[in-house]
C-alpha atoms as a PDB file:
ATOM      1  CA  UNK A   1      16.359   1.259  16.607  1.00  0.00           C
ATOM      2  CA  UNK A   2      16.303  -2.556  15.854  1.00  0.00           C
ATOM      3  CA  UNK A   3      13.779  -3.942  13.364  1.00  0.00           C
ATOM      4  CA  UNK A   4      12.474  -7.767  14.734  1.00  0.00           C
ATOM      5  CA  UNK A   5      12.221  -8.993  10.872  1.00  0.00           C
ATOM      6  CA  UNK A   6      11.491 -12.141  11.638  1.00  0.00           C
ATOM      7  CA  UNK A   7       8.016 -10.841  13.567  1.00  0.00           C
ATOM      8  CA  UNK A   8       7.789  -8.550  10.205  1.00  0.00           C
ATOM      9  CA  UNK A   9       7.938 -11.571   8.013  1.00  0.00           C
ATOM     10  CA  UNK A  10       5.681 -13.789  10.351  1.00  0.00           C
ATOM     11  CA  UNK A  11       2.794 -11.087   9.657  1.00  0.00           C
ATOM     12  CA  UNK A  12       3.342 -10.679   6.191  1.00  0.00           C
ATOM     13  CA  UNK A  13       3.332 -14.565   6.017  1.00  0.00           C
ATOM     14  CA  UNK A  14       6.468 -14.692   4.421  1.00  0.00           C
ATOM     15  CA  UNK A  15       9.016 -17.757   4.641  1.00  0.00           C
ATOM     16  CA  UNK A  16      13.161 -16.029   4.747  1.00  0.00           C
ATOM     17  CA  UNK A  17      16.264 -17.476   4.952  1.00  0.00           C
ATOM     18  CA  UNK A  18      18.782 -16.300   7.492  1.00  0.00           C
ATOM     19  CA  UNK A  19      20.597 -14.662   4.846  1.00  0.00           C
ATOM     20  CA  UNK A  20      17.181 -12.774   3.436  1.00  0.00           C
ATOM     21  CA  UNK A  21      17.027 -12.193   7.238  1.00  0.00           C
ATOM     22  CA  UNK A  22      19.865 -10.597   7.825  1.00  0.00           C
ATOM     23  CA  UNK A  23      19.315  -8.734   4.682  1.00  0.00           C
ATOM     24  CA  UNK A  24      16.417  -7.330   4.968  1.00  0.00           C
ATOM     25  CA  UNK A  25      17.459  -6.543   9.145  1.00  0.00           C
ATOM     26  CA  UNK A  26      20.438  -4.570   7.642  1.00  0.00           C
ATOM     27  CA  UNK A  27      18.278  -2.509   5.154  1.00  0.00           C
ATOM     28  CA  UNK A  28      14.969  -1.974   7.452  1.00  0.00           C
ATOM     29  CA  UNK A  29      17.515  -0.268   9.969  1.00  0.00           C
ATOM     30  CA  UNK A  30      19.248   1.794   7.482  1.00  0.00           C
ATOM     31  CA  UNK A  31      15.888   3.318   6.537  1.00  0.00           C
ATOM     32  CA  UNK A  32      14.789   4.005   9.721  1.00  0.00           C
ATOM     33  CA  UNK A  33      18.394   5.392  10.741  1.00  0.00           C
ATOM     34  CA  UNK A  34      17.757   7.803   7.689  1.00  0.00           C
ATOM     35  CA  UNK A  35      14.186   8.781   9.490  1.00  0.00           C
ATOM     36  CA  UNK A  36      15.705   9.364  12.461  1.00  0.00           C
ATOM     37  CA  UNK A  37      18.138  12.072  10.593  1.00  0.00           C
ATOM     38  CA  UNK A  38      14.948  13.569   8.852  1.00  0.00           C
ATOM     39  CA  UNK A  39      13.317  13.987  12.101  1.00  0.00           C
ATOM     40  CA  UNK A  40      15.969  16.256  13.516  1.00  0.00           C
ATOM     41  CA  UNK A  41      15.235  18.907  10.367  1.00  0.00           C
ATOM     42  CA  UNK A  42      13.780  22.108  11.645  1.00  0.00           C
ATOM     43  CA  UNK A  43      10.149  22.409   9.533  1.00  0.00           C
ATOM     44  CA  UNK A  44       9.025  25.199  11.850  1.00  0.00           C
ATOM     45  CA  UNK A  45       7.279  27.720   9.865  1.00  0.00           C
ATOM     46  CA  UNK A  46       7.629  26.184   6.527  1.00  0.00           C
ATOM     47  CA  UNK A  47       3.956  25.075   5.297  1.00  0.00           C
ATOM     48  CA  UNK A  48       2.119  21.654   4.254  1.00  0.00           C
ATOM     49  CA  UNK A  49       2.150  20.730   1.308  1.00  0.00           C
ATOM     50  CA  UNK A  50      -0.172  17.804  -0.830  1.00  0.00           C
ATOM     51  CA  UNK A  51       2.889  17.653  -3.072  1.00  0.00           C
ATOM     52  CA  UNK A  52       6.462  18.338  -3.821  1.00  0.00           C
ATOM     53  CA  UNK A  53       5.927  19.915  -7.050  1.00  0.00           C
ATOM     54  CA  UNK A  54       4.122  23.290  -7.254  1.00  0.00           C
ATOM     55  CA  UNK A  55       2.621  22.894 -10.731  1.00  0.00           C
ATOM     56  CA  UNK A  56      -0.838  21.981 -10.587  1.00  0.00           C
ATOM     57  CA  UNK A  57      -1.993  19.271 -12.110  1.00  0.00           C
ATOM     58  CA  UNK A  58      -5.261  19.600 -14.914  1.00  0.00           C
ATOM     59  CA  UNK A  59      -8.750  18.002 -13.315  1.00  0.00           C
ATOM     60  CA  UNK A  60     -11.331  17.512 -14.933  1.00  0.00           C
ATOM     61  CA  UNK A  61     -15.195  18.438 -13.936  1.00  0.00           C
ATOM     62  CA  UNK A  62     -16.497  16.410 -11.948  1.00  0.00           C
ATOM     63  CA  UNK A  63     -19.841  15.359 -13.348  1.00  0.00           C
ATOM     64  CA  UNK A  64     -21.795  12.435 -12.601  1.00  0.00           C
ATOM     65  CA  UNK A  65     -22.582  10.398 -15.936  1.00  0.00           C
ATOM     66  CA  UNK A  66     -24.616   7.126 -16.676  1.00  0.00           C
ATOM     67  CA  UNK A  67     -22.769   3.875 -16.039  1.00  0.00           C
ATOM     68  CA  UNK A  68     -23.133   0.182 -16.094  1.00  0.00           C
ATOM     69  CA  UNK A  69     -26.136  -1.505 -14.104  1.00  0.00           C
ATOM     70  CA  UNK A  70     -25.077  -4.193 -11.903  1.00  0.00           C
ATOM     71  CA  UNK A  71     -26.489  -6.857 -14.475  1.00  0.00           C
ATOM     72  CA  UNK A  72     -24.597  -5.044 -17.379  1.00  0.00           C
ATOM     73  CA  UNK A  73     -20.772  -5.440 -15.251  1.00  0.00           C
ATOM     74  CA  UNK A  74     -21.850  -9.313 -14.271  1.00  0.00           C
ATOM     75  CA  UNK A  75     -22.765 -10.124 -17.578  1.00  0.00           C
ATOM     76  CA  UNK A  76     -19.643 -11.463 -18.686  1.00  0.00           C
ATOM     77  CA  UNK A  77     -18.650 -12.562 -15.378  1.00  0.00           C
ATOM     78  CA  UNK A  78     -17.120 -16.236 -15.285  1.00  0.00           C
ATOM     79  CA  UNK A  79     -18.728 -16.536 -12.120  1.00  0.00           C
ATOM     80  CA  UNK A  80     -21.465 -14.922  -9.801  1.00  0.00           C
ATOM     81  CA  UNK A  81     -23.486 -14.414  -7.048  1.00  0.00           C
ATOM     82  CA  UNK A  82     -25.613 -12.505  -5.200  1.00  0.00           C
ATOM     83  CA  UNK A  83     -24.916  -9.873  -6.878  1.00  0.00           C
ATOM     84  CA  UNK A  84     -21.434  -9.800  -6.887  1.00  0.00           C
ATOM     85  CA  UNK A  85     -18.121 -11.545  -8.658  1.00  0.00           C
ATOM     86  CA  UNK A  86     -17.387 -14.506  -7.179  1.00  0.00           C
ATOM     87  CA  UNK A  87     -14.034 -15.146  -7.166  1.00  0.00           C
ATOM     88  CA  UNK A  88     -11.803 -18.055  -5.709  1.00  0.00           C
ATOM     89  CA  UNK A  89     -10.309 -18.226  -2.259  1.00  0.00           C
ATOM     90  CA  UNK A  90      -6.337 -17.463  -2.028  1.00  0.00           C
ATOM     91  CA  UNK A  91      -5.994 -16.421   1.025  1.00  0.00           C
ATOM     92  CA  UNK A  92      -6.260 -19.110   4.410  1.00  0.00           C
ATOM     93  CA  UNK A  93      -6.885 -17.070   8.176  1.00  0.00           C
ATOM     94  CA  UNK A  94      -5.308 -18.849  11.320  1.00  0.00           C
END
């Protein structure tokens, strides 16, 4: 399996040299080679699990408690509006 990384990087927006390329091409592969291996592993009967280790992890209760208004998290905003923080623009489209 071939990764295109140069359609990769044209999504992500990101400008690479032939040699990041090539790089990148190299690695990309490699990890999906490695996939491909851990496909072939026989997981018949052994069960799902949420996570590798089996020690459970302490949660606390959930219980709903009093929190800021919407005026009281704006109120130190540098800017606003509507409602919301405004914040500036960093990201172009087409």
């Amino acid at each position: 399996m071939n990764v295109n990384v140069r359609e990769i990087a044209a999504l992500a927006n990101l400008d690479l040299s032939a040699e990041e390329a090539a790089t990148l091409e190299r690695d990309l592969n490699n990890v999906l080679a490695y996939v491909a291996q851990l496909e072939q592993i026989d997981t018949e009967g052994v069960p799902p699990m949420a996570h590798a280790l089996l020690a459970h992890a302490p949660l606390r209760e959930d219980i709903v408690e009093p929190w800021f208004s919407a005026a009281e998290a704006l109120s130190n905003a540098p800017a606003q509006g509507g409602g919301m923080f405004e914040v500036p623009k960093i990201l172009e489209r087409g």
